[in-house]
C-alpha atoms as a PDB file:
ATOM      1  CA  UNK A   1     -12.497-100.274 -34.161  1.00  0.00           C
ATOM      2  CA  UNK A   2     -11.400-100.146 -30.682  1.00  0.00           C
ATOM      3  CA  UNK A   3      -7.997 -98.311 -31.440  1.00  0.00           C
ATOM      4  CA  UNK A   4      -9.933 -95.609 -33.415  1.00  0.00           C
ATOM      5  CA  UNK A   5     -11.973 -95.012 -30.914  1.00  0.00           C
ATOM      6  CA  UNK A   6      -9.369 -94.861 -28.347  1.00  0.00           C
ATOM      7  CA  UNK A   7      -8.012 -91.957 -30.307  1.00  0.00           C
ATOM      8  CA  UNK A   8     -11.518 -89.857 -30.889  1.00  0.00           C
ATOM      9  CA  UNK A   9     -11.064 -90.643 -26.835  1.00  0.00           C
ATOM     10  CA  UNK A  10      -8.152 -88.833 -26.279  1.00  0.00           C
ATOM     11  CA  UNK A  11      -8.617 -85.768 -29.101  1.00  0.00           C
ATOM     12  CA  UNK A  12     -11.508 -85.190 -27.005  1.00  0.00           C
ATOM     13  CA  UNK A  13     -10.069 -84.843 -24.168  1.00  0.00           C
ATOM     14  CA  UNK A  14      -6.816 -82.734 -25.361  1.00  0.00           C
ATOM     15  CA  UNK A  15      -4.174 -85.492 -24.270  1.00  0.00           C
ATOM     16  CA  UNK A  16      -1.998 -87.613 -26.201  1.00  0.00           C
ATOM     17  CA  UNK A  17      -2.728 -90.280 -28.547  1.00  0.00           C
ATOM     18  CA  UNK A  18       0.314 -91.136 -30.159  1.00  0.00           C
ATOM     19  CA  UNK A  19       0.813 -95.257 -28.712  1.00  0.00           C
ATOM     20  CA  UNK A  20      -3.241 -95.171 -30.044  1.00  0.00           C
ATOM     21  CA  UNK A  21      -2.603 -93.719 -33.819  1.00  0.00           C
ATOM     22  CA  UNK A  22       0.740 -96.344 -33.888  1.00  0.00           C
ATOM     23  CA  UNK A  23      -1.317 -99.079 -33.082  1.00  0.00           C
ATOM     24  CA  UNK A  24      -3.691 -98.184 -35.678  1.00  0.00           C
ATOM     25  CA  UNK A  25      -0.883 -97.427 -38.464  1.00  0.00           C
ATOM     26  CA  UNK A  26      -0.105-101.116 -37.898  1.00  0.00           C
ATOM     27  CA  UNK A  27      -3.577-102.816 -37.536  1.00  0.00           C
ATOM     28  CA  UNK A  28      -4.645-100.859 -40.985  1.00  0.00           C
ATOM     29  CA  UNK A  29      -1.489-100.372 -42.470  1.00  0.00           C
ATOM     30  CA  UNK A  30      -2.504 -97.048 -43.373  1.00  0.00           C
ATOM     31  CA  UNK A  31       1.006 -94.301 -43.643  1.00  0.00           C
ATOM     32  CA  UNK A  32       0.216 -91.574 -41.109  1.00  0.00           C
ATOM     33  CA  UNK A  33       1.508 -88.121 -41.715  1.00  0.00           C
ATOM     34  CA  UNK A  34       4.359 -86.534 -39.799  1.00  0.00           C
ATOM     35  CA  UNK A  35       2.253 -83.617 -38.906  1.00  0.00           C
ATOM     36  CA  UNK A  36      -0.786 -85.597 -37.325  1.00  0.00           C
ATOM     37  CA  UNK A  37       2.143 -87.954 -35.350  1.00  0.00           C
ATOM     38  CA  UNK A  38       3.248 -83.891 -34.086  1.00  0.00           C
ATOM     39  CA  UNK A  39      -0.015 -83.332 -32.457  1.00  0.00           C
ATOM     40  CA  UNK A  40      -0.958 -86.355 -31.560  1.00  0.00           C
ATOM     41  CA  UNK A  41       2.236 -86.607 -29.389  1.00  0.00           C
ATOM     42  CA  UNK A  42       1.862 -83.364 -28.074  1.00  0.00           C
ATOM     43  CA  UNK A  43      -2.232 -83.429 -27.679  1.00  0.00           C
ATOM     44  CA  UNK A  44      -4.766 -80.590 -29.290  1.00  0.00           C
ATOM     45  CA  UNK A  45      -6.318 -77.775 -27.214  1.00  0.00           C
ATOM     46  CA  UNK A  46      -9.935 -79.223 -25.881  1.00  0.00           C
ATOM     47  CA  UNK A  47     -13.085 -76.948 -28.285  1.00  0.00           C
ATOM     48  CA  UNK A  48     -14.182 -76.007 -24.496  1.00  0.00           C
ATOM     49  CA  UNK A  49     -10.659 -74.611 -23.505  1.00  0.00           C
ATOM     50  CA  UNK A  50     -10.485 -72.216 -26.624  1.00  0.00           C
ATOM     51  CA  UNK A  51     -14.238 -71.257 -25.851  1.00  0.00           C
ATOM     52  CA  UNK A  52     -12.928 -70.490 -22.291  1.00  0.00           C
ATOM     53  CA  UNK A  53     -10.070 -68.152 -23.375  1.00  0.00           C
ATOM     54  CA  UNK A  54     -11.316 -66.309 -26.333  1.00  0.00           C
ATOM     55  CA  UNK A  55     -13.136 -63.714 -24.506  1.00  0.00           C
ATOM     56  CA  UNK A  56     -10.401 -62.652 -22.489  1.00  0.00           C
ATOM     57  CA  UNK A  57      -8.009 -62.971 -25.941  1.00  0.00           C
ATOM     58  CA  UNK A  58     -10.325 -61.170 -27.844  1.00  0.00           C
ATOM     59  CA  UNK A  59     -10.565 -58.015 -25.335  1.00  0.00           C
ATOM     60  CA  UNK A  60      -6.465 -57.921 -25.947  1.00  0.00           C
ATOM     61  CA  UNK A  61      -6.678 -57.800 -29.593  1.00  0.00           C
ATOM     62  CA  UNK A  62      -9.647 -54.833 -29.470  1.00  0.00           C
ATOM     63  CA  UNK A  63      -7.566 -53.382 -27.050  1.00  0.00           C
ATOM     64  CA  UNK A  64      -4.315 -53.718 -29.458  1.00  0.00           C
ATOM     65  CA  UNK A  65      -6.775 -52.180 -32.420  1.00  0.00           C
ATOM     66  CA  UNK A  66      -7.743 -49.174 -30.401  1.00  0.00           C
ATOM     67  CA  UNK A  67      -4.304 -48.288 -28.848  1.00  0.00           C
ATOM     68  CA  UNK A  68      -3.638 -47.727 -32.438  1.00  0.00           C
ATOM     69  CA  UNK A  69      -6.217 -45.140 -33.018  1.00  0.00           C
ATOM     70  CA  UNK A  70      -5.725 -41.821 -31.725  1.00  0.00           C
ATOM     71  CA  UNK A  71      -7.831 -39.528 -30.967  1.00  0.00           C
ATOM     72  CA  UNK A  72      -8.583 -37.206 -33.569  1.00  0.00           C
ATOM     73  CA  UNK A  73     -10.957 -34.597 -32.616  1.00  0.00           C
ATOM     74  CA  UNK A  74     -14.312 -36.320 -33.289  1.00  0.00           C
ATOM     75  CA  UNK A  75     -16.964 -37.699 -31.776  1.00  0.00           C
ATOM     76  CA  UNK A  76     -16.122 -40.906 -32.831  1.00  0.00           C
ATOM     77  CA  UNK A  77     -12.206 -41.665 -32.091  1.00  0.00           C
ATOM     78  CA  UNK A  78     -13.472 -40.117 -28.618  1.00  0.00           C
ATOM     79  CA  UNK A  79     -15.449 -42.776 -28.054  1.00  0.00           C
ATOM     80  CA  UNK A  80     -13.087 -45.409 -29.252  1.00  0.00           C
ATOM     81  CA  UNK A  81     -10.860 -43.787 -26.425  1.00  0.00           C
ATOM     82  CA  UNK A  82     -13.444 -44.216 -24.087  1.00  0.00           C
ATOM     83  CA  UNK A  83     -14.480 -47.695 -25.167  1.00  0.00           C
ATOM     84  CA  UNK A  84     -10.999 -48.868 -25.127  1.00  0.00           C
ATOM     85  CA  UNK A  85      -9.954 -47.599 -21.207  1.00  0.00           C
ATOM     86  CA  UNK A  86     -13.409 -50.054 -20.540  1.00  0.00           C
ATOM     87  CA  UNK A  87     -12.283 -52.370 -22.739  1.00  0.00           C
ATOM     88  CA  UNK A  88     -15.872 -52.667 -23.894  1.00  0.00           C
ATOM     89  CA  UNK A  89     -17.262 -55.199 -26.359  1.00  0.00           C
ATOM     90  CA  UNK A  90     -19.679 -56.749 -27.948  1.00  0.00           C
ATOM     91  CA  UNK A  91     -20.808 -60.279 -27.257  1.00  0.00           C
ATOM     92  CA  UNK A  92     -23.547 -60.567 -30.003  1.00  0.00           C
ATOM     93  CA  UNK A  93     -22.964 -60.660 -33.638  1.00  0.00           C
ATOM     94  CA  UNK A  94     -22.654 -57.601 -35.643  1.00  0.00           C
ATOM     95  CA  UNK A  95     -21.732 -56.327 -39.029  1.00  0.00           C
ATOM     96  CA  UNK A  96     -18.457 -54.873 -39.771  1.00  0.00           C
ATOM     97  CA  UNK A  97     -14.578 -55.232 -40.363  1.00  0.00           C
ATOM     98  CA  UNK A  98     -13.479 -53.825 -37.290  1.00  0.00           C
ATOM     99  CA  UNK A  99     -12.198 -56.266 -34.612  1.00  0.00           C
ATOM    100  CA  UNK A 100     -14.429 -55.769 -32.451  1.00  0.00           C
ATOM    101  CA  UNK A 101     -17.654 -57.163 -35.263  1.00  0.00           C
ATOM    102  CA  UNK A 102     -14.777 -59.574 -36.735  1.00  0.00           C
ATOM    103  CA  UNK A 103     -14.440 -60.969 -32.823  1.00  0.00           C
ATOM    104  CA  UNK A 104     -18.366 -60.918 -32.300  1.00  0.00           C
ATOM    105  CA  UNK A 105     -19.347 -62.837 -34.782  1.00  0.00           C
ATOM    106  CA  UNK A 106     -16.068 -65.269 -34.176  1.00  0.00           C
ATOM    107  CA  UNK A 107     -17.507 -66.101 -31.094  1.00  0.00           C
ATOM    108  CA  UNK A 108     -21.066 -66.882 -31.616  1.00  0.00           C
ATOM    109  CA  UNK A 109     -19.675 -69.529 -33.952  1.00  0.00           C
ATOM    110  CA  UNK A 110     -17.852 -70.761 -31.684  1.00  0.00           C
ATOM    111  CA  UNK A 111     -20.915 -70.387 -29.057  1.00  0.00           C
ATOM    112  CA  UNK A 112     -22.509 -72.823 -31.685  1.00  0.00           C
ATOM    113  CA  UNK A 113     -19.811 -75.167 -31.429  1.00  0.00           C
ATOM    114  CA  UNK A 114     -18.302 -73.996 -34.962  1.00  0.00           C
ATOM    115  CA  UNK A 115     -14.628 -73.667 -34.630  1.00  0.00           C
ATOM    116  CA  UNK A 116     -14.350 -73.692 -38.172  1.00  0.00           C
ATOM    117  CA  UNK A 117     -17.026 -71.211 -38.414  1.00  0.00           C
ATOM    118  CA  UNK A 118     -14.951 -68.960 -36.619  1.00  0.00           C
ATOM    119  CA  UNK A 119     -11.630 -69.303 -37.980  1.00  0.00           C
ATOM    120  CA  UNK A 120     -12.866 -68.261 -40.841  1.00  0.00           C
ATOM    121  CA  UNK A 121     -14.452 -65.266 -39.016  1.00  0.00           C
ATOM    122  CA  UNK A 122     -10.867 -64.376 -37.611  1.00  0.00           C
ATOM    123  CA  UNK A 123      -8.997 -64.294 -41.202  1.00  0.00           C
ATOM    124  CA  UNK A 124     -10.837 -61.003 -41.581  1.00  0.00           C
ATOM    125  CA  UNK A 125      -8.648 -59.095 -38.902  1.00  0.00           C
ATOM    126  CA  UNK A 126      -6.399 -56.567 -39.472  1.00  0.00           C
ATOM    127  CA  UNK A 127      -2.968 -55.532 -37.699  1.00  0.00           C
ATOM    128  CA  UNK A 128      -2.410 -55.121 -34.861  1.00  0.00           C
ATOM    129  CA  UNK A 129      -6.097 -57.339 -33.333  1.00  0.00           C
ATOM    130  CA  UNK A 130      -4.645 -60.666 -36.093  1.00  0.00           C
ATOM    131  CA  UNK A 131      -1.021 -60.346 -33.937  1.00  0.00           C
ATOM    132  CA  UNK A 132      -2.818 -60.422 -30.889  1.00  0.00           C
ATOM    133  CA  UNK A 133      -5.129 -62.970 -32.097  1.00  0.00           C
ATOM    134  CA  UNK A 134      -2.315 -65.129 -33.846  1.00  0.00           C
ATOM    135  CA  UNK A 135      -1.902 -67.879 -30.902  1.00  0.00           C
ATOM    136  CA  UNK A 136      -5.058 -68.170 -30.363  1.00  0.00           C
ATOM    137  CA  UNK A 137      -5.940 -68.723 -34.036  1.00  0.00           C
ATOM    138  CA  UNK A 138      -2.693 -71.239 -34.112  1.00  0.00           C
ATOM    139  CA  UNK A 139      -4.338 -73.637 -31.535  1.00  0.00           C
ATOM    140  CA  UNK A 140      -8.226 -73.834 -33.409  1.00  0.00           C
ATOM    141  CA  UNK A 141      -6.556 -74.464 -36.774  1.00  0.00           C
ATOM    142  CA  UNK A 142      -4.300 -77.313 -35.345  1.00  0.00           C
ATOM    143  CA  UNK A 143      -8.033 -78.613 -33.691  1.00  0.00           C
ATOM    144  CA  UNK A 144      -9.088 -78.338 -37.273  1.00  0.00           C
ATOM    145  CA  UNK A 145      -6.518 -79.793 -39.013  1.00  0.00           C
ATOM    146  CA  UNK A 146      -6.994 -82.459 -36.563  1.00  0.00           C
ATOM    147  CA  UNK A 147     -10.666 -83.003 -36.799  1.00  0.00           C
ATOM    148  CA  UNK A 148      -9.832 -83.704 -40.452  1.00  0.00           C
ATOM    149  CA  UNK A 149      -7.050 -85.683 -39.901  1.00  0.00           C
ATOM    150  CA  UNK A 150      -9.841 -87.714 -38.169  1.00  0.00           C
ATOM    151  CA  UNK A 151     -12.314 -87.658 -40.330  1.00  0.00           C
ATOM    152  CA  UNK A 152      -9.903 -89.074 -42.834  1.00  0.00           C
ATOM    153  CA  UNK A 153      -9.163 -92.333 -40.439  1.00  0.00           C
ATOM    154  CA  UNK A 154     -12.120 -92.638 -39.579  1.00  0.00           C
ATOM    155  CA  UNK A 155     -13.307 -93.301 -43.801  1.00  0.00           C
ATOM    156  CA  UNK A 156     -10.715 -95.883 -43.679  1.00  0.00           C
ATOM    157  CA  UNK A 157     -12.284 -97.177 -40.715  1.00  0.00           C
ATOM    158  CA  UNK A 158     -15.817 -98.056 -42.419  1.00  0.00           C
ATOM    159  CA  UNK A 159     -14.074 -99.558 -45.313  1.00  0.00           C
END
Protein backbone atom coordinates (compact mmCIF):
# COMPACT_ATOMS: atom_id res chain seq x y z
CA UNK A 1 0.00 0.00 0.00
CA UNK A 2 1.43 3.13 -1.22
CA UNK A 3 -0.22 5.39 1.55
CA UNK A 4 1.21 3.04 4.27
CA UNK A 5 4.27 3.27 3.09
CA UNK A 6 4.23 6.91 2.70
CA UNK A 7 3.70 7.02 6.42
CA UNK A 8 6.63 4.35 7.57
CA UNK A 9 8.33 7.26 5.14
CA UNK A 10 7.76 10.02 7.16
CA UNK A 11 7.95 8.24 10.95
CA UNK A 12 11.29 7.58 9.73
CA UNK A 13 12.24 10.57 9.08
CA UNK A 14 10.57 12.47 12.25
CA UNK A 15 8.15 14.75 10.08
CA UNK A 16 4.57 14.77 9.73
CA UNK A 17 2.28 12.31 8.37
CA UNK A 18 -1.01 13.36 9.17
CA UNK A 19 -2.57 14.11 5.13
CA UNK A 20 -0.77 10.25 4.78
CA UNK A 21 -2.65 8.43 7.93
CA UNK A 22 -6.13 10.48 6.59
CA UNK A 23 -5.76 9.11 3.37
CA UNK A 24 -5.34 5.77 4.73
CA UNK A 25 -8.36 6.10 7.38
CA UNK A 26 -10.40 6.53 4.18
CA UNK A 27 -8.87 3.97 1.69
CA UNK A 28 -9.24 1.18 4.67
CA UNK A 29 -11.84 2.59 6.58
CA UNK A 30 -10.04 1.71 9.56
CA UNK A 31 -11.00 4.50 12.91
CA UNK A 32 -7.62 5.98 13.85
CA UNK A 33 -7.02 7.01 17.39
CA UNK A 34 -6.87 10.60 18.58
CA UNK A 35 -3.54 10.05 20.10
CA UNK A 36 -1.71 8.58 16.91
CA UNK A 37 -3.59 11.72 14.74
CA UNK A 38 -1.46 13.94 17.89
CA UNK A 39 1.83 12.69 16.77
CA UNK A 40 1.40 12.17 13.55
CA UNK A 41 0.55 15.92 13.15
CA UNK A 42 3.22 16.97 15.19
CA UNK A 43 5.98 14.21 13.91
CA UNK A 44 8.07 11.67 16.42
CA UNK A 45 11.70 12.30 17.45
CA UNK A 46 14.01 10.32 14.68
CA UNK A 47 15.74 6.73 16.91
CA UNK A 48 19.13 8.56 15.68
CA UNK A 49 18.22 12.00 17.30
CA UNK A 50 17.50 10.40 20.82
CA UNK A 51 20.80 8.29 20.32
CA UNK A 52 22.46 11.72 19.66
CA UNK A 53 21.23 13.43 22.87
CA UNK A 54 21.21 10.81 25.49
CA UNK A 55 24.75 11.05 26.38
CA UNK A 56 24.76 14.54 27.04
CA UNK A 57 21.07 13.97 28.98
CA UNK A 58 22.32 11.26 30.80
CA UNK A 59 25.56 13.19 32.25
CA UNK A 60 22.68 15.81 33.66
CA UNK A 61 20.72 13.26 35.40
CA UNK A 62 24.17 11.57 37.10
CA UNK A 63 25.03 14.91 37.75
CA UNK A 64 21.41 15.66 39.41
CA UNK A 65 21.99 12.10 41.46
CA UNK A 66 25.32 13.15 42.82
CA UNK A 67 24.53 16.83 43.73
CA UNK A 68 22.29 15.03 46.05
CA UNK A 69 24.88 13.11 47.85
CA UNK A 70 27.03 14.79 50.19
CA UNK A 71 29.96 14.06 51.25
CA UNK A 72 30.09 12.11 54.23
CA UNK A 73 33.47 11.36 55.40
CA UNK A 74 34.30 8.20 53.39
CA UNK A 75 36.15 7.06 50.84
CA UNK A 76 33.36 6.53 48.83
CA UNK A 77 30.95 9.80 48.84
CA UNK A 78 34.58 11.38 48.22
CA UNK A 79 34.80 9.93 45.20
CA UNK A 80 31.27 10.50 44.12
CA UNK A 81 32.36 14.24 44.75
CA UNK A 82 35.14 13.83 42.65
CA UNK A 83 33.38 11.86 39.93
CA UNK A 84 30.62 14.29 39.81
CA UNK A 85 32.92 17.83 39.33
CA UNK A 86 34.23 15.39 36.06
CA UNK A 87 31.04 14.43 35.40
CA UNK A 88 32.46 10.98 34.77
CA UNK A 89 30.59 7.97 33.41
CA UNK A 90 30.38 4.93 32.21
CA UNK A 91 29.69 4.06 28.61
CA UNK A 92 29.64 0.18 28.94
CA UNK A 93 27.09 -1.81 30.69
CA UNK A 94 27.28 -2.48 34.30
CA UNK A 95 25.36 -3.86 37.18
CA UNK A 96 23.61 -1.74 39.60
CA UNK A 97 20.65 0.67 40.56
CA UNK A 98 22.48 3.71 40.61
CA UNK A 99 22.01 6.09 37.62
CA UNK A 100 24.94 5.95 36.47
CA UNK A 101 24.59 1.51 35.77
CA UNK A 102 20.69 2.32 35.14
CA UNK A 103 22.07 4.96 32.23
CA UNK A 104 24.86 2.43 31.03
CA UNK A 105 23.04 -0.21 30.30
CA UNK A 106 20.10 2.27 28.79
CA UNK A 107 22.39 3.13 26.29
CA UNK A 108 23.91 0.06 24.96
CA UNK A 109 20.32 -0.84 24.15
CA UNK A 110 19.88 1.83 22.52
CA UNK A 111 23.54 1.37 20.84
CA UNK A 112 21.75 -1.88 19.58
CA UNK A 113 19.01 -0.06 18.17
CA UNK A 114 16.58 -1.12 21.18
CA UNK A 115 14.64 1.85 22.25
CA UNK A 116 12.37 -0.30 23.94
CA UNK A 117 15.17 -2.08 25.47
CA UNK A 118 16.08 0.95 27.08
CA UNK A 119 13.02 2.45 28.27
CA UNK A 120 12.64 -0.21 30.16
CA UNK A 121 16.24 0.25 31.45
CA UNK A 122 15.27 3.95 32.47
CA UNK A 123 12.03 2.96 34.68
CA UNK A 124 14.64 1.81 37.18
CA UNK A 125 15.82 5.46 38.12
CA UNK A 126 15.36 7.10 41.10
CA UNK A 127 14.78 10.94 42.03
CA UNK A 128 16.32 13.29 41.21
CA UNK A 129 18.39 11.28 37.68
CA UNK A 130 14.16 10.05 36.50
CA UNK A 131 13.32 14.19 36.70
CA UNK A 132 16.20 14.88 34.77
CA UNK A 133 15.64 12.02 32.57
CA UNK A 134 11.74 12.63 32.27
CA UNK A 135 11.81 14.50 28.68
CA UNK A 136 13.96 12.49 27.38
CA UNK A 137 12.07 9.33 28.38
CA UNK A 138 8.71 11.32 27.12
CA UNK A 139 10.03 11.48 23.47
CA UNK A 140 11.26 7.35 23.17
CA UNK A 141 7.91 6.26 24.63
CA UNK A 142 5.89 8.47 22.12
CA UNK A 143 8.54 6.63 19.30
CA UNK A 144 7.23 3.52 20.92
CA UNK A 145 3.85 4.06 21.15
CA UNK A 146 4.23 4.96 17.63
CA UNK A 147 6.12 2.02 16.34
CA UNK A 148 3.08 0.12 17.66
CA UNK A 149 0.66 2.25 16.43
CA UNK A 150 2.39 1.06 13.19
CA UNK A 151 2.69 -2.18 13.61
CA UNK A 152 -1.02 -2.26 14.19
CA UNK A 153 -1.73 -0.59 10.50
CA UNK A 154 0.47 -2.24 9.09
CA UNK A 155 -1.61 -6.00 10.18
CA UNK A 156 -4.48 -4.38 8.59
CA UNK A 157 -2.41 -3.75 5.72
CA UNK A 158 -1.65 -7.60 4.86
CA UNK A 159 -5.21 -8.45 5.37
Amino acid sequence: NLTFNAIQTAFKTGESFETELNEFSKLTNVQIPADLQKIASEGVQRLEALTHTFPEVARAAIAAERSGNSYDGTIQSLLGFLKSQVQARSVTPKEGTDADAVLSRAEAALRDGKLDKAVEELQALQSPAKEAMAEWQAEAQQRLNLVHALNSLSAVVEN
